[in-house]
Protein backbone atom coordinates (compact mmCIF):
# COMPACT_ATOMS: atom_id res chain seq x y z
CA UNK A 1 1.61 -15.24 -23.11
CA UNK A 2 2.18 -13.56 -20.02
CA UNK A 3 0.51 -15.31 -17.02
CA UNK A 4 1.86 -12.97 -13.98
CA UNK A 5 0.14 -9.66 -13.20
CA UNK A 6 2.26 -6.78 -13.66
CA UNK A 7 1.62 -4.01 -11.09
CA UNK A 8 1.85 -0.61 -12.14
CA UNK A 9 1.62 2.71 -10.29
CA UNK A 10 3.24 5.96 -9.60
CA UNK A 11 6.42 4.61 -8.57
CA UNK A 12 7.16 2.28 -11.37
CA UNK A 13 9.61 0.71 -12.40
CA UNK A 14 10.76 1.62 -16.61
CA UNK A 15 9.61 -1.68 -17.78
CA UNK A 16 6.54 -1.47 -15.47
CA UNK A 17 5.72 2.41 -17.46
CA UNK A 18 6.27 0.87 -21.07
CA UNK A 19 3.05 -1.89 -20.32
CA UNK A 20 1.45 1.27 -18.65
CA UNK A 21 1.73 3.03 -22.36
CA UNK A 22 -0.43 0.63 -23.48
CA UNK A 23 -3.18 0.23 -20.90
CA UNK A 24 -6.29 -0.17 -22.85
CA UNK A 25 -6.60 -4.05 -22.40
CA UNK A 26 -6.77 -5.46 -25.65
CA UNK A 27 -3.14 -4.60 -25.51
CA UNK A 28 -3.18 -7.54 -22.78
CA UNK A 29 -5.31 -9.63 -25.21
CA UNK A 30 -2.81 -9.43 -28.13
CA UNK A 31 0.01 -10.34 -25.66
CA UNK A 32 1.77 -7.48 -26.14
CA UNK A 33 2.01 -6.55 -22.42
CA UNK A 34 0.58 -8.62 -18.91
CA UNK A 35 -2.16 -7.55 -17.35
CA UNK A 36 -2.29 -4.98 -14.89
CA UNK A 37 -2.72 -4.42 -11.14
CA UNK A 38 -3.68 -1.01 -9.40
CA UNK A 39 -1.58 -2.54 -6.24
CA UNK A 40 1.81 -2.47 -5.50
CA UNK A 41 3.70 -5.33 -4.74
CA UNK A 42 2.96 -5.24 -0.70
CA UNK A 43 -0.60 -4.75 -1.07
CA UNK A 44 -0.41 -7.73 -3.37
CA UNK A 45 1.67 -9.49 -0.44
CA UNK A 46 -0.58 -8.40 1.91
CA UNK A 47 -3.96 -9.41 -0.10
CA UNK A 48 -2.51 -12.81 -0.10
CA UNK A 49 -1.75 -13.25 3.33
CA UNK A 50 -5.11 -12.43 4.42
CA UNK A 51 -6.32 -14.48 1.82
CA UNK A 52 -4.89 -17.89 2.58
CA UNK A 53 -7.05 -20.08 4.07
CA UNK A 54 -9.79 -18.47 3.13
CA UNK A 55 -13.36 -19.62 1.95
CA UNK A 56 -15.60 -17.48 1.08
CA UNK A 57 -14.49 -14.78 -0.63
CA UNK A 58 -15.92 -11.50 -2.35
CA UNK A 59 -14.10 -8.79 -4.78
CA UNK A 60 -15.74 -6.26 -5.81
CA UNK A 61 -14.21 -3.93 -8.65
CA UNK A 62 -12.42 -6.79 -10.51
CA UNK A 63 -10.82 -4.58 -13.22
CA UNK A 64 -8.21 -6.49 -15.22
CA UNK A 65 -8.26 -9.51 -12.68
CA UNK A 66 -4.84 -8.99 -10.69
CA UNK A 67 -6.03 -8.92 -7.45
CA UNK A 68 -8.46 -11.44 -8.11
CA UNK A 69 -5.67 -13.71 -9.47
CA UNK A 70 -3.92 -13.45 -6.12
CA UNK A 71 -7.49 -14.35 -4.18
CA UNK A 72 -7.80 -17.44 -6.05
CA UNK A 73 -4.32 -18.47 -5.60
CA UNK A 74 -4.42 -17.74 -1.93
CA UNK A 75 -7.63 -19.01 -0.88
CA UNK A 76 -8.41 -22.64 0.21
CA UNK A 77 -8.49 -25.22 -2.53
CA UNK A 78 -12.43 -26.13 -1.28
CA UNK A 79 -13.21 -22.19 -1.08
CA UNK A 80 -15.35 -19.88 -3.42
CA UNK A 81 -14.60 -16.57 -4.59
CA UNK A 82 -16.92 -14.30 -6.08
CA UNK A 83 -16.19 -11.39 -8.30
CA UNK A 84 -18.18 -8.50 -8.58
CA UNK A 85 -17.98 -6.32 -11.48
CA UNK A 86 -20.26 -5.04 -14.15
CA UNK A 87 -17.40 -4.70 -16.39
CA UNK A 88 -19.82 -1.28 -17.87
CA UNK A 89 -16.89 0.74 -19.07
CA UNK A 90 -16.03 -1.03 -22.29
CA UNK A 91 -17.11 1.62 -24.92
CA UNK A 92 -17.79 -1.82 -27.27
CA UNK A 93 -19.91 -4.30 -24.94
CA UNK A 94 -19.47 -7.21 -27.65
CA UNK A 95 -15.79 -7.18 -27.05
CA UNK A 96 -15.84 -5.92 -23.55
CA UNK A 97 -11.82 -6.43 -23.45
CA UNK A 98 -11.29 -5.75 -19.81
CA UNK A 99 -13.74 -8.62 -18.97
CA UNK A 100 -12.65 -10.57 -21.17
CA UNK A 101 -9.32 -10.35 -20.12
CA UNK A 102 -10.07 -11.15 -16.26
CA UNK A 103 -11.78 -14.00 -17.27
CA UNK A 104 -9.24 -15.41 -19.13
CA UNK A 105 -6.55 -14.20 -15.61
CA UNK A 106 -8.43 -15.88 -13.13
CA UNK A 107 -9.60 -18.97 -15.29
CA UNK A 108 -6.11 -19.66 -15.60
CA UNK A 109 -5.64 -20.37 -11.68
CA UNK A 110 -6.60 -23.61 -10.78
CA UNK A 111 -7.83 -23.70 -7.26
CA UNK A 112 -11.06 -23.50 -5.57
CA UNK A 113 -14.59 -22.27 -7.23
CA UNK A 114 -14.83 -18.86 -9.24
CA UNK A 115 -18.14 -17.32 -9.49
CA UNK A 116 -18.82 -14.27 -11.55
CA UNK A 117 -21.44 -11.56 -10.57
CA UNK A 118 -21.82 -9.07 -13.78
CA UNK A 119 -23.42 -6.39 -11.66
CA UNK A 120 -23.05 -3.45 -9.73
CA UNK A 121 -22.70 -4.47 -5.80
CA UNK A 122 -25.50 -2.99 -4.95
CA UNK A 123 -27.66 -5.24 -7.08
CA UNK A 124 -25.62 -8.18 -6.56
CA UNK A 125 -26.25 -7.63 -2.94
CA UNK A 126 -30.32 -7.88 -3.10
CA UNK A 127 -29.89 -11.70 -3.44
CA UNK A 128 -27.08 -12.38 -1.54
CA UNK A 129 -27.11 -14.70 1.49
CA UNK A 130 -24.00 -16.40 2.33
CA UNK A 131 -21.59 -15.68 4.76
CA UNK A 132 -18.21 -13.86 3.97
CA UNK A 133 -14.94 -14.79 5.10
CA UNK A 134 -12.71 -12.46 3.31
CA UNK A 135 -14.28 -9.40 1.42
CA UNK A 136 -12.22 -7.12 -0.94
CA UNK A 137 -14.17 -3.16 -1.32
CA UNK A 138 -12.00 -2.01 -4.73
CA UNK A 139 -15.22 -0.59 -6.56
CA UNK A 140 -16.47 3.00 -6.85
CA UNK A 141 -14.44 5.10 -5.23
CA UNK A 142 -16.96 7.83 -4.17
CA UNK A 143 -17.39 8.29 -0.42
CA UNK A 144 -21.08 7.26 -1.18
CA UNK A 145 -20.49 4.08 -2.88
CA UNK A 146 -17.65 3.25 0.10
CA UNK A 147 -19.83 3.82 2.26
CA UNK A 148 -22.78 1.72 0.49
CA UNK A 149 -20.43 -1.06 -0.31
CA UNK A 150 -19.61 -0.92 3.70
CA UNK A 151 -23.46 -0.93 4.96
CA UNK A 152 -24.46 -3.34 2.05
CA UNK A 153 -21.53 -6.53 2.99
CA UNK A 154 -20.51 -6.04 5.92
CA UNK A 155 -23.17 -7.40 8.02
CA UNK A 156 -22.10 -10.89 5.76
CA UNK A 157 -18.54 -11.14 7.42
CA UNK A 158 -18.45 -13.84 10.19
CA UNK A 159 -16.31 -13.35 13.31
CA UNK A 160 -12.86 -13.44 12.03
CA UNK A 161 -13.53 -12.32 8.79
CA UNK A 162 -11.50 -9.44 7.11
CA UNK A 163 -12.35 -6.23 4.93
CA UNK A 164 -9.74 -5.38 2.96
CA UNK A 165 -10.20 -0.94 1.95
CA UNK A 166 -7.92 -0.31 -1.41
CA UNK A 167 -6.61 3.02 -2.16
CA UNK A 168 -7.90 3.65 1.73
CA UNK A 169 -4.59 5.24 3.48
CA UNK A 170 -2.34 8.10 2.86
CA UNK A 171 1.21 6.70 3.17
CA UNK A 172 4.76 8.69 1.55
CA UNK A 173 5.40 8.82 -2.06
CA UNK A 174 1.58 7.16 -2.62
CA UNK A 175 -1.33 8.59 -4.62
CA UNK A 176 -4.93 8.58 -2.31
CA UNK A 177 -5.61 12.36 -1.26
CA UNK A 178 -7.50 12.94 2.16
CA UNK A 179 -10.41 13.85 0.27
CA UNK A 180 -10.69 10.04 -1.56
CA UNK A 181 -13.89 7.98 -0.60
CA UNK A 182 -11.88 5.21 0.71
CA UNK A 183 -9.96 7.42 3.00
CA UNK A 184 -12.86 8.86 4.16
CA UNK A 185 -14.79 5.92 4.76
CA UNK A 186 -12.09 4.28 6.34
CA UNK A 187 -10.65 7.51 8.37
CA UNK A 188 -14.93 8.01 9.86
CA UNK A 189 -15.38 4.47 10.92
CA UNK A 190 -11.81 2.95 12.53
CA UNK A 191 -10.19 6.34 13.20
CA UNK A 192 -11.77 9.16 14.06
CA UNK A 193 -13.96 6.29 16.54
CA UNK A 194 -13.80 3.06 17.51
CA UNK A 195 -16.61 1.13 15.31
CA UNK A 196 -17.94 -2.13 17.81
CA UNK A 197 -16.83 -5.39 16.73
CA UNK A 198 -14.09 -4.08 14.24
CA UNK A 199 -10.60 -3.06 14.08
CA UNK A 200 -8.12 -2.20 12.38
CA UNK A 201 -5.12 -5.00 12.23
CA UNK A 202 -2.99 -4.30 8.93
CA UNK A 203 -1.58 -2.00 6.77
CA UNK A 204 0.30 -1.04 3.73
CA UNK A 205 0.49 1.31 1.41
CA UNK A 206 -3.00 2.23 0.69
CA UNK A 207 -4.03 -1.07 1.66
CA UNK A 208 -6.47 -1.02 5.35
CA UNK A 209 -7.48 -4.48 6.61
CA UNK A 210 -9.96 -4.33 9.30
CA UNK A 211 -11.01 -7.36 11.56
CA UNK A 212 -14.53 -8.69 12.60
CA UNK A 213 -14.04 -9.73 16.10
């Protein structure tokens, strides 16, 4: 069984485009290829910088459970990380492979506390009440959901608390166009002004991490 997330995009490596043949996960279930990131190796090395330490931590858009694999392994050993995904795409609920296959990821990481939220973020946000030390926005992709996912959670991340935007930056040889929801989102509030109480203190890739001061 493979047990280390494979990250695949544009600029992939031959072995990394055979496991991207087969990218419907029950491929991953059947072991015939390891799961899959949509993060390249820095972002991954970046996520888990930002991440150590941490304890209180949100995802949301868990996918096949890379990134989320990386969280858990980062964060601190008494910390909680909660992952946000209503896993809705599975044409065959019962089976519901991509969920089934994060569960099985992140289960496999011993450290901390894992709790699963199998909404959309903008329900799971009408009961939420805790405080946020690390918060990962990898859901819808729209400029309106950005943006919702930004108004909903941010007001949870304490003073010293990150945001981590993914596919949020334009860099060489990458894949976000300017006219992607995370690049707008990101571009209107740290760029084009300065947004009170936040800025801007890595990145990579397509990777933003902004800081709650």
């Amino acid at each position: 069984m493979f047990d280390k997330p494979t990250l695949v995009r544009q600029d992939a490596t031959p072995e990394r485009r055979t496991h991207s043949l087969l990218r419907h996960p029950v491929f991953a279930l059947m072991g015939l290829r390891p799961i899959l990131g949509q993060h390249t190796d820095a972002e991954d090395a970046a996520l888990r910088e930002w991440a150590t330490g941490r304890s209180r931590l949100v995802e949301i858009g868990v996918a096949e459970g890379a990134s989320a694999v990386t969280l858990r392994g980062a964060m601190s050993p008494e910390g909680s990380l909660w992952l946000i995904d209503p896993f809705h795409l599975s044409r065959v609920q019962r089976l519901n492979a991509m969920k089934r296959l994060a569960h099985r990821a992140v289960n496999a990481i011993n450290n901390g506390r894992v709790v699963w939220i199998n909404k959309f973020s903008f329900e799971a946000v009408k009961a939420w009440v805790d405080q946020i030390d690390f918060l990962f926005l990898d859901g819808d992709h729209s400029e309106t959901e950005v943006q919702r996912d930004w108004d909903d959670w941010h007001q949870y991340v304490i003073p010293g608390g990150v945001v981590a935007f993914h596919d949020a930056a334009i860099f060489q040889g990458g894949w976000p166009q300017p006219n992607w929801g995370p690049v707008r989102v990101v571009d209107r509030l740290f760029r084009s002004r300065t947004l009170s109480g936040w800025r801007i203190v890595h990145e990579v890739d397509s990777l933003v991490v902004v800081q709650r001061s």
